[in-house]
Each structure stands twice: as C-alpha cells, then as structure tokens.
Protein backbone atom coordinates (compact mmCIF):
# COMPACT_ATOMS: atom_id res chain seq x y z
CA UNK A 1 -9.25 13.89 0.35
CA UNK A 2 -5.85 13.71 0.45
CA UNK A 3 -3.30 13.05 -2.45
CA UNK A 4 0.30 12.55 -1.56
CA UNK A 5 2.86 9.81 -3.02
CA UNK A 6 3.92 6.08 -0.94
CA UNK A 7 7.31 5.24 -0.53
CA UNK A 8 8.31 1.69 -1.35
CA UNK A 9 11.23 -0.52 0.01
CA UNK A 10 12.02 -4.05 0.84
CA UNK A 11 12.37 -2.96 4.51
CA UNK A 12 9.92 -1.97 6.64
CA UNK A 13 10.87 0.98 8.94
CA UNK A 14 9.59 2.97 11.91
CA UNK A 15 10.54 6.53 13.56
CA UNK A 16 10.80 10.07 12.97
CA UNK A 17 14.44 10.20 11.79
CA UNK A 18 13.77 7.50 9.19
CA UNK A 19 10.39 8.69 8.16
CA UNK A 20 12.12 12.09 7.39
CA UNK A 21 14.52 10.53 5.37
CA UNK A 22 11.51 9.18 3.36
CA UNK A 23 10.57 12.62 2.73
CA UNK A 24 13.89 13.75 1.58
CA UNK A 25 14.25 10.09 -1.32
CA UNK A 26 10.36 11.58 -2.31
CA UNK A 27 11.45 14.68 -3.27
CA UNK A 28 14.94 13.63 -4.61
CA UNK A 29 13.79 10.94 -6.61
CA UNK A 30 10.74 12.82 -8.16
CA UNK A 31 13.05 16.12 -8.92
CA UNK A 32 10.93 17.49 -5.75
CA UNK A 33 7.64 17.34 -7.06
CA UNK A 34 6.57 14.87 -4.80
CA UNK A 35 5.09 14.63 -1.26
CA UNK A 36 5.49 11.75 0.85
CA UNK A 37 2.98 10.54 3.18
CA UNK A 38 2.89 6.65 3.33
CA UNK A 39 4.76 3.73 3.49
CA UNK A 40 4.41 0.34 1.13
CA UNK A 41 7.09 -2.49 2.06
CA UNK A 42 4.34 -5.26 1.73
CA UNK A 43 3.34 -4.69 -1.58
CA UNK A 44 6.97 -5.12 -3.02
CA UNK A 45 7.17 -8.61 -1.22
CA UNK A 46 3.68 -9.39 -2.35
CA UNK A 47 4.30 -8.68 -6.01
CA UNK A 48 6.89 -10.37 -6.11
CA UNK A 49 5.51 -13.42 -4.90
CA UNK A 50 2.52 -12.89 -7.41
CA UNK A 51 5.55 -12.43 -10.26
CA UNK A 52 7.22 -15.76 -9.16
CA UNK A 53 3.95 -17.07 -9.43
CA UNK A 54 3.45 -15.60 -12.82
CA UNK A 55 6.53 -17.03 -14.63
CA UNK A 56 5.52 -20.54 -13.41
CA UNK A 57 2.19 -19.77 -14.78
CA UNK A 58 0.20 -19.68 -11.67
CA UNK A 59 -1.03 -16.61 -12.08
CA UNK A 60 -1.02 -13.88 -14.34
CA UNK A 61 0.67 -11.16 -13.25
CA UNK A 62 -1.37 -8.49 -15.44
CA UNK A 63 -4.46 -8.78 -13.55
CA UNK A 64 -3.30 -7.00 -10.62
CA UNK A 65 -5.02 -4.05 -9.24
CA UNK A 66 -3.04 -3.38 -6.13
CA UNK A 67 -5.55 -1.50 -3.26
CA UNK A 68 -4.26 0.23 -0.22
CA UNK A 69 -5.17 1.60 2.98
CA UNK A 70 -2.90 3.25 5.93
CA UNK A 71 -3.31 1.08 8.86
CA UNK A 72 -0.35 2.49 11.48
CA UNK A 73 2.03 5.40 11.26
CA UNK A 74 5.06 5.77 10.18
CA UNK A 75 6.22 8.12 13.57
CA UNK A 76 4.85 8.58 16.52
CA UNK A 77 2.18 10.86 17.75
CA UNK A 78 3.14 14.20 19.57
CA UNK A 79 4.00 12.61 23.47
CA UNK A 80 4.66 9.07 22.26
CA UNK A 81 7.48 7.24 21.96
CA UNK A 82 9.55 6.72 19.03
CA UNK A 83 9.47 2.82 20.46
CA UNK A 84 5.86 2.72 21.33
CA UNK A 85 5.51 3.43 17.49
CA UNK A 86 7.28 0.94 16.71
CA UNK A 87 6.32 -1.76 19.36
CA UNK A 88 2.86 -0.95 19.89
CA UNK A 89 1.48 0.07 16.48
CA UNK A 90 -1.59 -1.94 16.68
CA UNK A 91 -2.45 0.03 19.28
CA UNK A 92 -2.92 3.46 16.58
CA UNK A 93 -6.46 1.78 16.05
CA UNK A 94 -6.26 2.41 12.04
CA UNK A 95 -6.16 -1.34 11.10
CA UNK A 96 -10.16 -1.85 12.07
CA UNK A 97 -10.88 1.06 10.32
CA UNK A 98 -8.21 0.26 7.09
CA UNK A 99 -9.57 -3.19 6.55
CA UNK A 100 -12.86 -1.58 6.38
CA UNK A 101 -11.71 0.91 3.90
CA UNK A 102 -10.37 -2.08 2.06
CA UNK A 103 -13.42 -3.69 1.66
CA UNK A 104 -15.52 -0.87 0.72
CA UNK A 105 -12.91 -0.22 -1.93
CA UNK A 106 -12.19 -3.68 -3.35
CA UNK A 107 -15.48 -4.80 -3.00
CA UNK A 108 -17.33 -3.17 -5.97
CA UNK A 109 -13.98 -3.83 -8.51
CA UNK A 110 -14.68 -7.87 -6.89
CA UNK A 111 -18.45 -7.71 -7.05
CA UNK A 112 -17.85 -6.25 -11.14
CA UNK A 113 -15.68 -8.60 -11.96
CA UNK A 114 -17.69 -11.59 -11.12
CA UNK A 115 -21.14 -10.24 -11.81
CA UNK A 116 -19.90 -9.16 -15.33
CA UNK A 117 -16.88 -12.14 -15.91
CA UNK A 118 -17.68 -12.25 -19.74
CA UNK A 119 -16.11 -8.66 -20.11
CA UNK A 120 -13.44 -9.44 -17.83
CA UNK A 121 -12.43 -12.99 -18.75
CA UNK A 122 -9.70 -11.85 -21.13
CA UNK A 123 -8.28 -8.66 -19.28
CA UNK A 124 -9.42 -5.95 -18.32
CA UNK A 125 -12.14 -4.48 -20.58
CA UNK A 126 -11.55 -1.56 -22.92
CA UNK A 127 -13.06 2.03 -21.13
C-alpha cells in the first residue's frame, strides 16, 4: 500500500520540471512532513461545481465523499518523452485499470447507502 499526499490546483500540469516543483509546495506547505505523489486538478473544479450547486440548493454539499484513483502520470517514464506524457497519456494504460479501482471502491459506500437509506437519509450515520 502506499500512503503519500495529492497536490491540488486549478491547473492541470504535465512534466518532470513541474512535477518536481510539486514536490518542493508538498513539503513547503506541510513544514516538510509531506510526500507528494499525485495530482488532483479535477476535484477542485468538481467541488466547486457541487458548491455552486449547494448554495442554490441543488445539492447538499455535506454529503460528499470524494474517491480517487491515479489514472496517468504526472512525468514521463524513463525513455519517454516529456511530450509523449503529456500528449499521449491515455496511452499509460492506468485509466482501465483506475475506473476499475473506482468501482470496487465506491461501490460498497453506494451499495450501503441505498441498501440501508434509513440510516443515511439525514447524514451520515454516527460510527
């Protein structure tokens, strides 16, 4: 298993000079305790769509459970190019294998929800 901390931002970047630099913000803005390993533009734009959402009472914002999976990489492979990372990053092969991780992931919180709504109905239930 591995443990390591994402690095959000509104823009979504690609390459090894700019994936350092994502190493170096980690550590600066966690007073170097932590260790960067993955990337998370979309789920800034996502929440704040779901936020938007929220104050026109859409939906409610405090029901979120926010799951990940890494799908592409953030610099290329030893031998590749820094633009074949960036250009051809379906081509990795991790976003088969992420959505399934996804699924096998969500899928039980989705599956408890709805097979035990009465518990959930109001928030999320007390442990």
């Amino acid at each position: 298993m591995t443990q390591c901390d994402t690095l959000a931002g509104n823009t979504w970047f690609s390459g090894t000079r700019l994936s350092e630099r994502a190493e170096v913000w980690t550590k600066l803005l966690t007073d170097n305790k932590g260790e960067y390993c993955t990337t998370q533009q979309e789920d800034n734009s996502t929440y704040e769509a779901l936020l938007r959402a929220s104050r026109e009472g859409l939906v409610d914002v405090q029901r979120l459970s926010v799951v990940r999976a890494g799908s592409d990489f953030d610099r290329p492979a030893p031998g590749q190019s820094e633009v074949d990372n960036l250009l051809k990053y379906a081509d990795q092969g991790g976003f088969v294998p992420a959505l399934e991780n996804l699924y096998r992931t969500g899928n039980p919180l989705v599956q408890e929800i709805l097979n035990n709504w009465s518990a959930w109905e109001n928030g999320v239930p007390e442990a």
